[in-house]
Protein backbone atom coordinates (compact mmCIF):
# COMPACT_ATOMS: atom_id res chain seq x y z
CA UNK A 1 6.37 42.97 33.85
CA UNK A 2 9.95 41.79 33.57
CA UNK A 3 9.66 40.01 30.11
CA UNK A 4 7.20 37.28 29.64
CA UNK A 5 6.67 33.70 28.51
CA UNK A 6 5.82 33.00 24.89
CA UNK A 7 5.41 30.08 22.35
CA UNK A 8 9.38 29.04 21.46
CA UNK A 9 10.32 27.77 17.84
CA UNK A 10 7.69 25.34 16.55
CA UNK A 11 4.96 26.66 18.96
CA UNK A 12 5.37 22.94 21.27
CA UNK A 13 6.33 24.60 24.09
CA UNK A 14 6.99 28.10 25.75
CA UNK A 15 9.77 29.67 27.48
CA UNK A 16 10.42 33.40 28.41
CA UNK A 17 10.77 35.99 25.60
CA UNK A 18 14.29 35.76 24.88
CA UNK A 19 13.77 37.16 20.88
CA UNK A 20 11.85 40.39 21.21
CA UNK A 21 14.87 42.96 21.31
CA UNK A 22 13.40 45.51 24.57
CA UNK A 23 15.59 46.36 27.74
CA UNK A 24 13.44 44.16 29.91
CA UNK A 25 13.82 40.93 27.99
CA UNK A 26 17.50 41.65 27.23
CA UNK A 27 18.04 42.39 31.07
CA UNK A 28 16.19 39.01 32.53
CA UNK A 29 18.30 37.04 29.60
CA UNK A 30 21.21 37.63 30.95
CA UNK A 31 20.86 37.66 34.19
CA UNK A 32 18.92 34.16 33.60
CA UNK A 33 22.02 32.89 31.67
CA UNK A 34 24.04 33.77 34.35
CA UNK A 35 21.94 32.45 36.84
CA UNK A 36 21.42 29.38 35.20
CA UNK A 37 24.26 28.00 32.97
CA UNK A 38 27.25 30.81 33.39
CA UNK A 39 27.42 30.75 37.69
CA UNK A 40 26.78 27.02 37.89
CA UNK A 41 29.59 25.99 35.39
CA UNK A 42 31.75 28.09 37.07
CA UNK A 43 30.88 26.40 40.43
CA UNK A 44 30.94 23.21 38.53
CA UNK A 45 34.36 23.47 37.17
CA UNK A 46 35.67 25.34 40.82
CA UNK A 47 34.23 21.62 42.68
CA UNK A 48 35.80 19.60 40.23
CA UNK A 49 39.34 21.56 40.29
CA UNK A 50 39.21 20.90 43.95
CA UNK A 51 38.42 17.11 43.80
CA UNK A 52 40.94 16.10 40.90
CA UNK A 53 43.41 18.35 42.60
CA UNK A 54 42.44 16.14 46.05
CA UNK A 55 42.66 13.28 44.86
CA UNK A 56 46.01 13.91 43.34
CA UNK A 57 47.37 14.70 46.35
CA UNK A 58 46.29 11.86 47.97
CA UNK A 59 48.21 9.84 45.16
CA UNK A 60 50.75 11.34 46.27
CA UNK A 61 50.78 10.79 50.07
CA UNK A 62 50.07 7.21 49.32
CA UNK A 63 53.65 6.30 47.26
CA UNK A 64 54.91 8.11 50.43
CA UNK A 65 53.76 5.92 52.48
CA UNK A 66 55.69 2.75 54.03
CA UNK A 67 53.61 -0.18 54.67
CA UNK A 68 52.35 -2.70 51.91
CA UNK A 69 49.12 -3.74 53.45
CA UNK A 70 48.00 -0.18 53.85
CA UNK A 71 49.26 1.03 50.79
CA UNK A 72 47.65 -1.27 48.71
CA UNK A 73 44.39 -0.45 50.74
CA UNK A 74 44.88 3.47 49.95
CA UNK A 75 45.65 2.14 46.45
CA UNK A 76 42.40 0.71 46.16
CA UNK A 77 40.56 3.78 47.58
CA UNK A 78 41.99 5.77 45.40
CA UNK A 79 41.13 4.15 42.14
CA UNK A 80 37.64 4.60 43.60
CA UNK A 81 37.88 8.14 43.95
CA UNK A 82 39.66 8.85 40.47
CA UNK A 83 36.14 6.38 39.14
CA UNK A 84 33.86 8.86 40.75
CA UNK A 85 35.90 11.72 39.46
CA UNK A 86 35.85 10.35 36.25
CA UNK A 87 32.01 10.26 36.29
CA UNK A 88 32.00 13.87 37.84
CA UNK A 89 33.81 14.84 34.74
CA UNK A 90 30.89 12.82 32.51
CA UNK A 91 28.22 15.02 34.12
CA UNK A 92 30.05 18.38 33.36
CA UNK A 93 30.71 17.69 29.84
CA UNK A 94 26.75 16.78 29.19
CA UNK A 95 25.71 19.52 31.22
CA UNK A 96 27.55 21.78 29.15
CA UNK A 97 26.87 19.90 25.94
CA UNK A 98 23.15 20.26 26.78
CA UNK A 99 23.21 23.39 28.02
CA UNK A 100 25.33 25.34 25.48
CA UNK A 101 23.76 25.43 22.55
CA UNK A 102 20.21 27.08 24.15
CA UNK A 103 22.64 29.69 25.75
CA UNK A 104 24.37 30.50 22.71
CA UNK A 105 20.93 31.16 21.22
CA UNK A 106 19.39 33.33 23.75
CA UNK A 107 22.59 34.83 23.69
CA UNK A 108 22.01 35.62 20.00
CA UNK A 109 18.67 37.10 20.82
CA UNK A 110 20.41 39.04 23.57
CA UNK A 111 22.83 40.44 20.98
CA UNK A 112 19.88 41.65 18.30
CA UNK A 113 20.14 38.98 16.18
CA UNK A 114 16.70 37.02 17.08
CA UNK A 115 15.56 37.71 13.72
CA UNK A 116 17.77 35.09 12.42
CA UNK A 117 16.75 32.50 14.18
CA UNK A 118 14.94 29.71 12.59
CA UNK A 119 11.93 28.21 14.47
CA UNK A 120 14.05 25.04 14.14
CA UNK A 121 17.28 26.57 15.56
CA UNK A 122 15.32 27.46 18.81
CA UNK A 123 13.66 24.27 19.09
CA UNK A 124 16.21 21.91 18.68
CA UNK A 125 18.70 23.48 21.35
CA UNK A 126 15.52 23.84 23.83
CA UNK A 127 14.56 19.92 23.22
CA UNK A 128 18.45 18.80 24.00
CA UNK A 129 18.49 21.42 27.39
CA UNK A 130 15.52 19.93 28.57
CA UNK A 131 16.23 16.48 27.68
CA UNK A 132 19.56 16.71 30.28
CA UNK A 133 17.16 15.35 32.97
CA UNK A 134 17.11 12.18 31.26
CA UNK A 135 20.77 12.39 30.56
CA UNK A 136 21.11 13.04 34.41
């Protein structure tokens, strides 16, 4: 009874009726988008804050330190870690590259404006969201 799934775009697949303007499809839109692309990037860009600003730090404890051998081992580690922050930072930008446009259409839909929507304009950004599993 809280909205309901329906043939998206060029009738290839369905999804949950984000386009018909009524209080119960308005409400689960947005508390979907929320759920599902707003909360997570937030958590998203809160992890990778943390781990750049880590791994900074670190950088900086290791030109304190004193002895060669270890530095250079510390060194090492951290060009590592700044490599798998570097690849964190990869998989945030195509998460929100592949997530952004289907949010700013249901988003439109939320807003009244489904009726402007093309059955082309809610395909396309459905086909790149769903593709981000291959992009993972």
């Amino acid at each position: 009874g809280w909205s309901s799934y329906v043939p998206e775009g060029l009738m290839i697949s369905c999804t949950w009726d984000y386009v018909t303007y009524s209080p119960a499809n308005r409400s689960y839109t947005m508390i979907l988008c929320c759920c599902v692309f707003f909360i997570p990037l937030v958590i998203i860009f809160h992890c990778y804050l943390s781990m750049f600003l880590a791994i900074r730090r670190t950088g900086r404890d290791v030109q304190n330190l004193g002895s060669c051998s270890r530095k250079s081992y510390v060194s090492q580690s951290i060009k590592n870690e700044w490599k798998l922050a570097k690849i964190a930072f990869v998989i945030i930008i195509v998460f929100v590259l592949s997530w952004s446009p289907y949010a700013c259409v249901t988003l439109i839909a939320w807003a009244g404006r489904g009726n402007s929507l093309t059955p082309y304009s809610k395909s396309v950004p459905a086909v790149i969201a769903k593709a981000s599993a291959i992009y993972n």
